[in-house]
Structure formats: C-alpha cells, structure tokens
Protein backbone atom coordinates (compact mmCIF):
# COMPACT_ATOMS: atom_id res chain seq x y z
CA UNK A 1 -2.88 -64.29 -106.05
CA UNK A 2 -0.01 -61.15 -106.26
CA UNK A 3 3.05 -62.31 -104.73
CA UNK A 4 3.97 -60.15 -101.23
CA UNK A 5 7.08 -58.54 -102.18
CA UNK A 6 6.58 -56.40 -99.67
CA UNK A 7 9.41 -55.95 -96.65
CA UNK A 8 8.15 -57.86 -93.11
CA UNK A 9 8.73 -55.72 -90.18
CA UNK A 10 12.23 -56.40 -88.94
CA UNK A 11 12.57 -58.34 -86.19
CA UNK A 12 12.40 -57.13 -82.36
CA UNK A 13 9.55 -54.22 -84.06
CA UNK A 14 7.61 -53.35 -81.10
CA UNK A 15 3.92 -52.85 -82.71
CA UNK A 16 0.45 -52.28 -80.16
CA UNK A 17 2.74 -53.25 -77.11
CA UNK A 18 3.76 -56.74 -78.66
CA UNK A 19 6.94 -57.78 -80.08
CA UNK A 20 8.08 -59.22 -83.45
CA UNK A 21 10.04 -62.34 -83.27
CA UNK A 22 9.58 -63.12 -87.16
CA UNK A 23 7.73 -63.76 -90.13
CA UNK A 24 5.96 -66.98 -90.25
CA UNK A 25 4.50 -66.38 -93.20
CA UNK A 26 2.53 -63.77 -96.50
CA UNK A 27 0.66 -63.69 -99.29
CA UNK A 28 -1.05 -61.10 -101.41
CA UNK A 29 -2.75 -59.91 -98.77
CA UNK A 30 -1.58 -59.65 -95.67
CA UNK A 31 1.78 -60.64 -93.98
CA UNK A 32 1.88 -62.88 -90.65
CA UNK A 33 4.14 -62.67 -87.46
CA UNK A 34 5.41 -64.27 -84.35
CA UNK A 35 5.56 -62.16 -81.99
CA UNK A 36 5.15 -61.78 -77.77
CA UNK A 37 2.63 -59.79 -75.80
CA UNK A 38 3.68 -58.18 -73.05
CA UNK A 39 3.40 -60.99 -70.60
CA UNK A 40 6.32 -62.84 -72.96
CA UNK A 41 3.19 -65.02 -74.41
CA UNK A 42 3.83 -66.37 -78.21
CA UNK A 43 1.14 -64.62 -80.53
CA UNK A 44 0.69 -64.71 -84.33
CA UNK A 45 -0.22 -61.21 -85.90
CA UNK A 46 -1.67 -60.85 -89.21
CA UNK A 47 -0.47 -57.12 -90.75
CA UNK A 48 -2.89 -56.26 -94.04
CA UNK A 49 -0.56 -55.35 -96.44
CA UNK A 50 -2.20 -56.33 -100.03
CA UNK A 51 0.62 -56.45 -102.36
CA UNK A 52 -1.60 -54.76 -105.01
CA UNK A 53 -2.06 -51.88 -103.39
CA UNK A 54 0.61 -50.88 -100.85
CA UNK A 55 4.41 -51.32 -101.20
CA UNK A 56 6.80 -51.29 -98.18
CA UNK A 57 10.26 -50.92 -98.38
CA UNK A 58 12.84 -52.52 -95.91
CA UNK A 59 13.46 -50.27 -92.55
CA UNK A 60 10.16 -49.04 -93.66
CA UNK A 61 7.13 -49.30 -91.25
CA UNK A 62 4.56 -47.37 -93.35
CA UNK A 63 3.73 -48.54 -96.68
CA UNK A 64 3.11 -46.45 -99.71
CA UNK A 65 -0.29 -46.45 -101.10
CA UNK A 66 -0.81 -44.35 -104.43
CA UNK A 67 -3.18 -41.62 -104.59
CA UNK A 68 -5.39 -44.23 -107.04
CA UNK A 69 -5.15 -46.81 -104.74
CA UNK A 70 -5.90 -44.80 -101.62
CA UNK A 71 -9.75 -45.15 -101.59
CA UNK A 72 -9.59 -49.18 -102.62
CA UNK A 73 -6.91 -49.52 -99.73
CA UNK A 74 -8.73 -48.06 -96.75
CA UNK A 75 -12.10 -50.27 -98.17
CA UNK A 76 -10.31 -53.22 -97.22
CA UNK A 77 -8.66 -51.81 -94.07
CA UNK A 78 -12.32 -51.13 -93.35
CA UNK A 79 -13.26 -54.68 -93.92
CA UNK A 80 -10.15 -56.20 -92.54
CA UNK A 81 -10.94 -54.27 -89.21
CA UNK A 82 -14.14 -55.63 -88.95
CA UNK A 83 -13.27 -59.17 -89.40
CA UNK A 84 -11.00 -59.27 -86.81
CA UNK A 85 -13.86 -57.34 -84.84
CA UNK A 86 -16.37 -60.00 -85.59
CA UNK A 87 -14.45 -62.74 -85.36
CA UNK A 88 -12.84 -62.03 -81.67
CA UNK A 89 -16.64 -62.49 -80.99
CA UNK A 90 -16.60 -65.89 -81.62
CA UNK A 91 -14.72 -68.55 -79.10
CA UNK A 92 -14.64 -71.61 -80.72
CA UNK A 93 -12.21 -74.77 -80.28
CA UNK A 94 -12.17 -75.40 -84.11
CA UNK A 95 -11.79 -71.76 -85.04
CA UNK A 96 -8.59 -69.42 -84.71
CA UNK A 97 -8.88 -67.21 -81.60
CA UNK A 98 -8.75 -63.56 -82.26
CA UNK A 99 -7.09 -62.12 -79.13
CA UNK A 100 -6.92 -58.25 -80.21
CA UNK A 101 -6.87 -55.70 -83.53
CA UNK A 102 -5.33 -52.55 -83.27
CA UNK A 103 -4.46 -49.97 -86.01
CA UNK A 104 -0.73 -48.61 -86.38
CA UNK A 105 1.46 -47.44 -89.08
CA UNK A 106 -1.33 -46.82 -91.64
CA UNK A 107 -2.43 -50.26 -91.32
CA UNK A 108 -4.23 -52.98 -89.28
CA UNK A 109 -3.36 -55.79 -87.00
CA UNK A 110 -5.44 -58.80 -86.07
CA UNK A 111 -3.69 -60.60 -83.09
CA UNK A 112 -4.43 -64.30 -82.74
CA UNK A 113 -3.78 -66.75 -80.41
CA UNK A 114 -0.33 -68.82 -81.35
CA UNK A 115 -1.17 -72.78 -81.59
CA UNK A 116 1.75 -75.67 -81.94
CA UNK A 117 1.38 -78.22 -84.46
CA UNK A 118 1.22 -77.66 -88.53
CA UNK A 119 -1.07 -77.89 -91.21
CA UNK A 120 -3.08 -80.23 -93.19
CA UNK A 121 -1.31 -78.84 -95.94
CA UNK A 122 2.13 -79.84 -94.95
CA UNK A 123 0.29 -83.25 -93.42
CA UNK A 124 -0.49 -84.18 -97.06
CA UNK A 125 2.77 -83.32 -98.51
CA UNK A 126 4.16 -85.33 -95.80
CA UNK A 127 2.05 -87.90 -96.75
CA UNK A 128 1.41 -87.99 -100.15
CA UNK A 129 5.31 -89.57 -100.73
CA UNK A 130 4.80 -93.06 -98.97
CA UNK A 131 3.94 -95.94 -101.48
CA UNK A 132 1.32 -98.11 -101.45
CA UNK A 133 -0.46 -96.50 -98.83
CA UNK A 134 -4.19 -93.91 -99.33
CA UNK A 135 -2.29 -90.27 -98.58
CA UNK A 136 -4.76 -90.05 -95.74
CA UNK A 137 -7.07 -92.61 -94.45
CA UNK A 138 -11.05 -91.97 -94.97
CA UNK A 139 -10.83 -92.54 -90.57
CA UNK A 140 -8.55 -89.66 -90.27
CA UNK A 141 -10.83 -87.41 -92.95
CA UNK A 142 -14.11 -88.04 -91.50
CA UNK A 143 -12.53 -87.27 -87.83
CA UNK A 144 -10.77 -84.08 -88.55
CA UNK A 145 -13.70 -82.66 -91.42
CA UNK A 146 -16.47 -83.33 -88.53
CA UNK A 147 -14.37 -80.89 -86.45
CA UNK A 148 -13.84 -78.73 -88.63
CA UNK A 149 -16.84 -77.90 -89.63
CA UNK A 150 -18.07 -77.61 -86.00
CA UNK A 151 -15.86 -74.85 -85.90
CA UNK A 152 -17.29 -73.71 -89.81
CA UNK A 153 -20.74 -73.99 -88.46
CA UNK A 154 -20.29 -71.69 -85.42
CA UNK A 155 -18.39 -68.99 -88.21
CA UNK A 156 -21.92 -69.11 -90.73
CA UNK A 157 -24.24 -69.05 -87.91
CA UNK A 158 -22.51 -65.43 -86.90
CA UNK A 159 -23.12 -64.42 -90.28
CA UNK A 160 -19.71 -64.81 -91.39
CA UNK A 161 -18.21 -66.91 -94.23
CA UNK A 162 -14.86 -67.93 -94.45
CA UNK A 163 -13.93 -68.32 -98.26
CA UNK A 164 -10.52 -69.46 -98.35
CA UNK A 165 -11.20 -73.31 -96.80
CA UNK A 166 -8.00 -75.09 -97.87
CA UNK A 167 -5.42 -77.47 -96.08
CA UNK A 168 -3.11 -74.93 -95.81
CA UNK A 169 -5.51 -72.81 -93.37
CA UNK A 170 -6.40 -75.31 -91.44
CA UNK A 171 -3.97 -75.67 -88.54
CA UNK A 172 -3.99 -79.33 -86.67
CA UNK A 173 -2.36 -78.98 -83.27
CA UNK A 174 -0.09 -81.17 -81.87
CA UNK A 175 -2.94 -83.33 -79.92
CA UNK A 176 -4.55 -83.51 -83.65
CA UNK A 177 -7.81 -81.19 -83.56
CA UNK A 178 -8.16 -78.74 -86.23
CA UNK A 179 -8.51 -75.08 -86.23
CA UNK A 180 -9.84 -73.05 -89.13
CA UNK A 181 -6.76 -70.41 -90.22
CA UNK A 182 -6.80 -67.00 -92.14
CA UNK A 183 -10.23 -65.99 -93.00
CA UNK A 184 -10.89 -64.89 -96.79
CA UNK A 185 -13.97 -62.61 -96.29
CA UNK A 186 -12.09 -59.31 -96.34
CA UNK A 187 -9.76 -60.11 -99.51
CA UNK A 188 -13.31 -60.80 -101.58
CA UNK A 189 -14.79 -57.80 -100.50
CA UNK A 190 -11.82 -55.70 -102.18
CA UNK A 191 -11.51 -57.89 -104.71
CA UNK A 192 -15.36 -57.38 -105.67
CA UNK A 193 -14.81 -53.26 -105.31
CA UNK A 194 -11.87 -53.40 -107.78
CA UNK A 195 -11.11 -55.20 -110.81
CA UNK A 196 -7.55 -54.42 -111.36
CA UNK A 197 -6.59 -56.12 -108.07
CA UNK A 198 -4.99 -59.89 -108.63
CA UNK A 199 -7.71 -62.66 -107.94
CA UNK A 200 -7.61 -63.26 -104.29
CA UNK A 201 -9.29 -66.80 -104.24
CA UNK A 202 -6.93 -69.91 -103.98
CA UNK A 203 -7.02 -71.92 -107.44
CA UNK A 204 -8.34 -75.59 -106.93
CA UNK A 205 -10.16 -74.66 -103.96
CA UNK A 206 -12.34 -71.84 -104.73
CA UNK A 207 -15.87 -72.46 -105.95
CA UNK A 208 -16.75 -71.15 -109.25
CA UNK A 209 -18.49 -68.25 -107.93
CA UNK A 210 -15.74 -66.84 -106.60
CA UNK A 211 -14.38 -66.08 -109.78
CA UNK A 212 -17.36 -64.04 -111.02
CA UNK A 213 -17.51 -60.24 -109.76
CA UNK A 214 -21.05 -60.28 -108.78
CA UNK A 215 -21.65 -63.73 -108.22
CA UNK A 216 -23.81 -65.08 -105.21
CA UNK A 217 -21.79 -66.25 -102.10
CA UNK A 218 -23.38 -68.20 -99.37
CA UNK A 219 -22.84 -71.61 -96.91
CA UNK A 220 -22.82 -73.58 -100.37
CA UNK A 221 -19.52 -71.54 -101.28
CA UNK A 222 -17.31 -72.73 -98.38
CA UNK A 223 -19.01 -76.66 -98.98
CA UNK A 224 -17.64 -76.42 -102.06
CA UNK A 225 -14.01 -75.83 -100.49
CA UNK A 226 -14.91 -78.50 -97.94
CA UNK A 227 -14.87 -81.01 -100.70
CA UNK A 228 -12.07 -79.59 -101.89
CA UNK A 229 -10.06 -80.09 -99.06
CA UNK A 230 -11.51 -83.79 -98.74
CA UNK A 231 -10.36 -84.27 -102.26
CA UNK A 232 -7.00 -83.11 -101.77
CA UNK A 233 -6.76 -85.59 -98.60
CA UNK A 234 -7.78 -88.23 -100.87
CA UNK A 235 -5.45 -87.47 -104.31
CA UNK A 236 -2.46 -85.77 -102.22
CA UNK A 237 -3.30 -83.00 -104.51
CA UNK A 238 -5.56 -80.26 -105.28
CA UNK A 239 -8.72 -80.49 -107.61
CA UNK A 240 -9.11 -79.05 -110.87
CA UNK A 241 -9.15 -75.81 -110.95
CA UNK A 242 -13.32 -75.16 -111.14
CA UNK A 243 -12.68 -72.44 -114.17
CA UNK A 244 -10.94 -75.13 -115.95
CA UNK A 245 -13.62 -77.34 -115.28
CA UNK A 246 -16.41 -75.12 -116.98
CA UNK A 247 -14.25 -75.83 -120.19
CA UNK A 248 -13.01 -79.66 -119.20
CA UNK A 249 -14.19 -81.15 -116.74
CA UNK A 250 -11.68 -83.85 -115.35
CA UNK A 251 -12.87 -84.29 -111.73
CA UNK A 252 -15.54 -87.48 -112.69
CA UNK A 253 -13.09 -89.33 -113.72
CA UNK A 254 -10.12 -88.72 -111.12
CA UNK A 255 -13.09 -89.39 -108.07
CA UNK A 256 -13.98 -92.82 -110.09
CA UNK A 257 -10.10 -93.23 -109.46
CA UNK A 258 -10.77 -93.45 -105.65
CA UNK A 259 -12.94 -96.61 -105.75
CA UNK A 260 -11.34 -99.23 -103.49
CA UNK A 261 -9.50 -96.65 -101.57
CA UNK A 262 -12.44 -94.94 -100.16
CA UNK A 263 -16.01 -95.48 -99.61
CA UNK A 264 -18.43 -94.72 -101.94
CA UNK A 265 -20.62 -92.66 -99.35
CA UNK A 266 -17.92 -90.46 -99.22
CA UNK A 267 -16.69 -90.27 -102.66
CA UNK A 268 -20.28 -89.62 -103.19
CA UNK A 269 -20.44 -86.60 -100.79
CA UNK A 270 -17.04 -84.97 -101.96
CA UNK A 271 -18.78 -85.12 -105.63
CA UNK A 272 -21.50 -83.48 -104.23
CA UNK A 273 -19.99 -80.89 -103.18
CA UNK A 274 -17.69 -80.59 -105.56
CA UNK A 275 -20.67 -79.65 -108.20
CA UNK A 276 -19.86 -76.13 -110.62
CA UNK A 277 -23.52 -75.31 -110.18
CA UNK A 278 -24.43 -74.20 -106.12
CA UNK A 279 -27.65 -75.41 -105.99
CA UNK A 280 -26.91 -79.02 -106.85
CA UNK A 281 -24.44 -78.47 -103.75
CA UNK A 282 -25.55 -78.99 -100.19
CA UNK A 283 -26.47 -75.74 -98.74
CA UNK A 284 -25.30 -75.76 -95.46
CA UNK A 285 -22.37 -77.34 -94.06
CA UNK A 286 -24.74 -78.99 -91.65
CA UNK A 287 -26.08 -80.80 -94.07
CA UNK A 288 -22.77 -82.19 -95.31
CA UNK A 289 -21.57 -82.75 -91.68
CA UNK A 290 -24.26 -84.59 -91.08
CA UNK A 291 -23.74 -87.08 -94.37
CA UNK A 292 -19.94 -87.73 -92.78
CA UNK A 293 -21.12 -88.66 -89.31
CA UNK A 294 -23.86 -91.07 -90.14
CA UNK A 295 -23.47 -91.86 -93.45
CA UNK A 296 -20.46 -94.83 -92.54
CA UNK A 297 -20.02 -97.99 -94.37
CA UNK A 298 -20.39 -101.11 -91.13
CA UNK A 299 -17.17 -103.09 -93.18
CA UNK A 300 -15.17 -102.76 -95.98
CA UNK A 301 -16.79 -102.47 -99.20
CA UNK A 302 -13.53 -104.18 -100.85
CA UNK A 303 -11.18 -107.15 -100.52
CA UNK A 304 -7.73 -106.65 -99.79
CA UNK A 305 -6.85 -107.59 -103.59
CA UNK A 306 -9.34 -104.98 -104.85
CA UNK A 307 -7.63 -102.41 -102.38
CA UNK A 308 -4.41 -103.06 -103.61
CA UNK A 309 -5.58 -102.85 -107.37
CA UNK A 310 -7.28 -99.56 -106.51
CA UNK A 311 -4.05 -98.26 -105.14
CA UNK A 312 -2.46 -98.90 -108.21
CA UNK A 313 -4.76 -97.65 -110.44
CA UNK A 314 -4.75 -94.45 -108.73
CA UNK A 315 -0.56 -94.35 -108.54
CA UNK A 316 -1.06 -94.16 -112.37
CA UNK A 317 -3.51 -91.73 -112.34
CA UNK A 318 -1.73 -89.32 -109.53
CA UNK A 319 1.58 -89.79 -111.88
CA UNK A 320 -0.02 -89.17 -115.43
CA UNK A 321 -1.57 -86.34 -113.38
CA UNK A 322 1.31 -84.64 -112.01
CA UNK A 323 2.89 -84.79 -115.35
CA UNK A 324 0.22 -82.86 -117.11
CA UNK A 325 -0.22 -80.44 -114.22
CA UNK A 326 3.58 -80.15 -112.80
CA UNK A 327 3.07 -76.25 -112.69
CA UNK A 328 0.66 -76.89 -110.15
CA UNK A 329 1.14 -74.88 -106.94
CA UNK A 330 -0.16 -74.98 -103.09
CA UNK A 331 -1.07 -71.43 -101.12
C-alpha cells in the first residue's frame, strides 16, 4: 500500500463542528483522528485522503488532486461516502459505530464512535515475545473469532463486505470484546477503476482474488482473512503472502507446525479457509462460525511432553521463519 505522506490536519482544526485533538493513525488511504464533538465527547474521524491521488501540504486543509487524477478521486469519495452511509445503518456490538459523515475541504469524513482498549495486532506483538508459551491460546481465539464474526455476519447480511480483516482492524476493548475496524470496501472499488493506483489490499491477509482486477469477491473473500487472522494468532505472524503461494506454497507445512499447540479441528478449519482457490473455502462466515463453536475437542488431544515438544518445534520454525522473511511488515 502507498505510504501517507500526506500532512494530518494540525491539531485544535475545527472540521463539521468537531475538534482535532491528533492523529491516531494513516495509511494509503485515508488518515484517522481524535477528535471531540461538541458535547466534549472523544470521537475517531477517518479523513479520505489516498496518498495516490491527493497530496496535502502542512497548514494546508485542501489537498491537491491533478487534473488526471480528478475523475479517479471523486469515484472513491463517491464510494467512501457511501460506506460510511451504509455502514451508520448498521448497530452492531462487534462492528465500529459510524456516528456521522460529512463532506468539507474537498474531502470526506466518516465519524466513529471512540472505543478504549487496543488491537489484536498489538495483542500479538505483545505476545508473540514470551517463551515457551502458544502466542495466543486456541480459548482466547475461538472466544474473540466467534464475536467477531457476529459482528462480520451482521456487515454481509447488509450487503456489505469488509475486505481488509486483519488484527490490526480489529479493536478489543478494554473488557476484551472485539470490534471490526476500518472497512476496505471503498479502497477496492478505486483500486478496481484504476490500475496505476498502489495495491490497496494488506499482504498476508488478502485472499488471492484481491489481487486480480476483475476477480470475483464475495463472503468466501473475508473467510479467507478470517483464517488469516487465526493464523497470525497462532504463528505470532502473518501468513504467506497468497501471491507467493501460487508460486510456493509454504503454508502446509508451517500449519503441520501447530500440532500439539492447537487442535486439529481448528488447524483444520484455518486450512480451510486458508485455501488459494474460493470454492474449496467455506462460503459464508456462518459456516466457519459455526465449525469454531461446536466443533471443540472434550480434552486435550496431547500430553504435556508432546505440548512441550510441539512448542519447540514451532520456536524453530517461527525463528528459521523470521530469518527468511525479516522484511516482513504489519499494516
């Protein structure tokens, strides 16, 4: 994805009647706020700004936008408007809660509702360090990936598809329920109308179809993330990257690496998932929700010996794996 070298709004900006506090965080696409409504509540506000397209300059509030780029820009304006229109619809515990969208300078604003706590993203990296020890335990997955795809469910059945699942967009709040983060529908729709835009899918985590122009997306797209996600709970680190797999696969043998950690239900249902082709995935995320709930070993499958042997065996592989992929990076 194109950096965002593009200038935040300074702080204390006054924007739609709320206030910038600061920049939490930005990508390629769009650059997100604290702020305060006028009631002194916190808010987060998501400004599209796709580094691609627009440039800002500090003590700027407008961006530029080149006559070539003009058309492309106000497509995904378009699209980003009516995401945050369709998704204010939707009042969900598990999903992000759009509070308001407003246009101003030359751009769009989605305003969401600001939640304490951090993400599964930084959760792994916490965890990921501590010896000895599965990075997160298959109890914690199978809590937090049934309620998050509650909230996944609730997005497909209002037509919607999220297509940017990874731990970094989903949020766990300080009680530790999930919410679904920073919806992907709008980058892929200007990614599809434009080729010399950077790739707006998240490398590890995006299902092979995303990286094909007309490619088609469905339920089975965001599963494929789901497993991702699970995998990344499990390894402490992305998967392979599923262009890379096309050419070498390496995921077979790093989810045999799990046995002993994990059960083999769900190492079974992440592979699933996980498949290049989408019709050997599940098609719904029912359907995988429904393998996680019910589909629970009674006991351990392994001793504590075997355990501890598995644990090892995986240290080796995590190491040996870092070392080949050290350039690998989290979004």
């Amino acid at each position: 994805m194109a950096a965002q070298n593009n200038a935040a709004l300074p702080e204390g900006t006054e924007v739609g009647g709320y206030r910038i506090v600061k920049k939490i965080s930005s990508g390629g696409f769009s650059i997100v706020y604290l702020a305060t409504d006028p009631q002194g509540q916190s808010v987060a506000i998501k400004e599209y700004m796709p580094a691609a397209l627009a440039q800002r300059k500090a003590g700027e509030f407008c961006p530029y936008v080149a006559p070539e780029n003009l058309n492309t820009y106000r497509i995904g304006l378009k699209c980003f408007f009516e995401e945050g229109r369709a998704l204010a619809s939707i009042y969900h515990p598990n999903v992000v809660r759009v509070l308001n969208f407003f246009r101003a300078n030359d751009t769009v604003y989605m305003v969401m509702q600001y939640e304490s706590g951090r993400s599964l993203q930084e959760h792994i990296l916490r965890n990921r360090s501590k010896d000895h020890k599965d990075v997160l335990s298959e109890r914690f997955i199978r809590r937090v990936f049934t309620q998050v795809m509650n909230g996944l469910r609730e997005v497909h059945s209002n037509r919607l598809l999220h297509l940017d699942v990874k731990p970094a967009n989903i949020y766990l709040r300080m009680d530790g329920t999930p919410i679904l983060l920073d919806f992907g529908a709008a980058r892929q729709t200007l990614q599809r109308d434009i080729s010399k835009t950077y790739p707006m899918y998240t490398p590890g985590f995006a299902a092979p179809e995303l990286y094909k122009r007309d490619a088609e997306l469905g339920p089975w797209t965001d599963v494929y993330s789901i497993g991702a996600c699970i995998y990344a709970c499990m390894s402490g680190m992305p998967p392979q990257e599923s262009d890379q797999r096309l050419k070498d696969d390496k995921m077979p043998q790093a989810l045999r690496s799990f046995r002993g950690l994990y059960s083999s239900q769900l190492i079974s249902m992440v592979e699933r998932c996980l498949r290049l082709n989408s019709l050997e995935r599940p098609q719904t995320i029912y359907a995988v929700q429904k393998e996680l709930v019910h589909n629970v070993p009674e006991k351990p499958e392994f001793s504590f010996a075997e355990r501890a042997g598995a644990r090892l065996r995986h240290a080796k592989e995590r190491v040996s794996r870092f070392m080949r992929e050290h350039n690998i990076t989290w979004f």
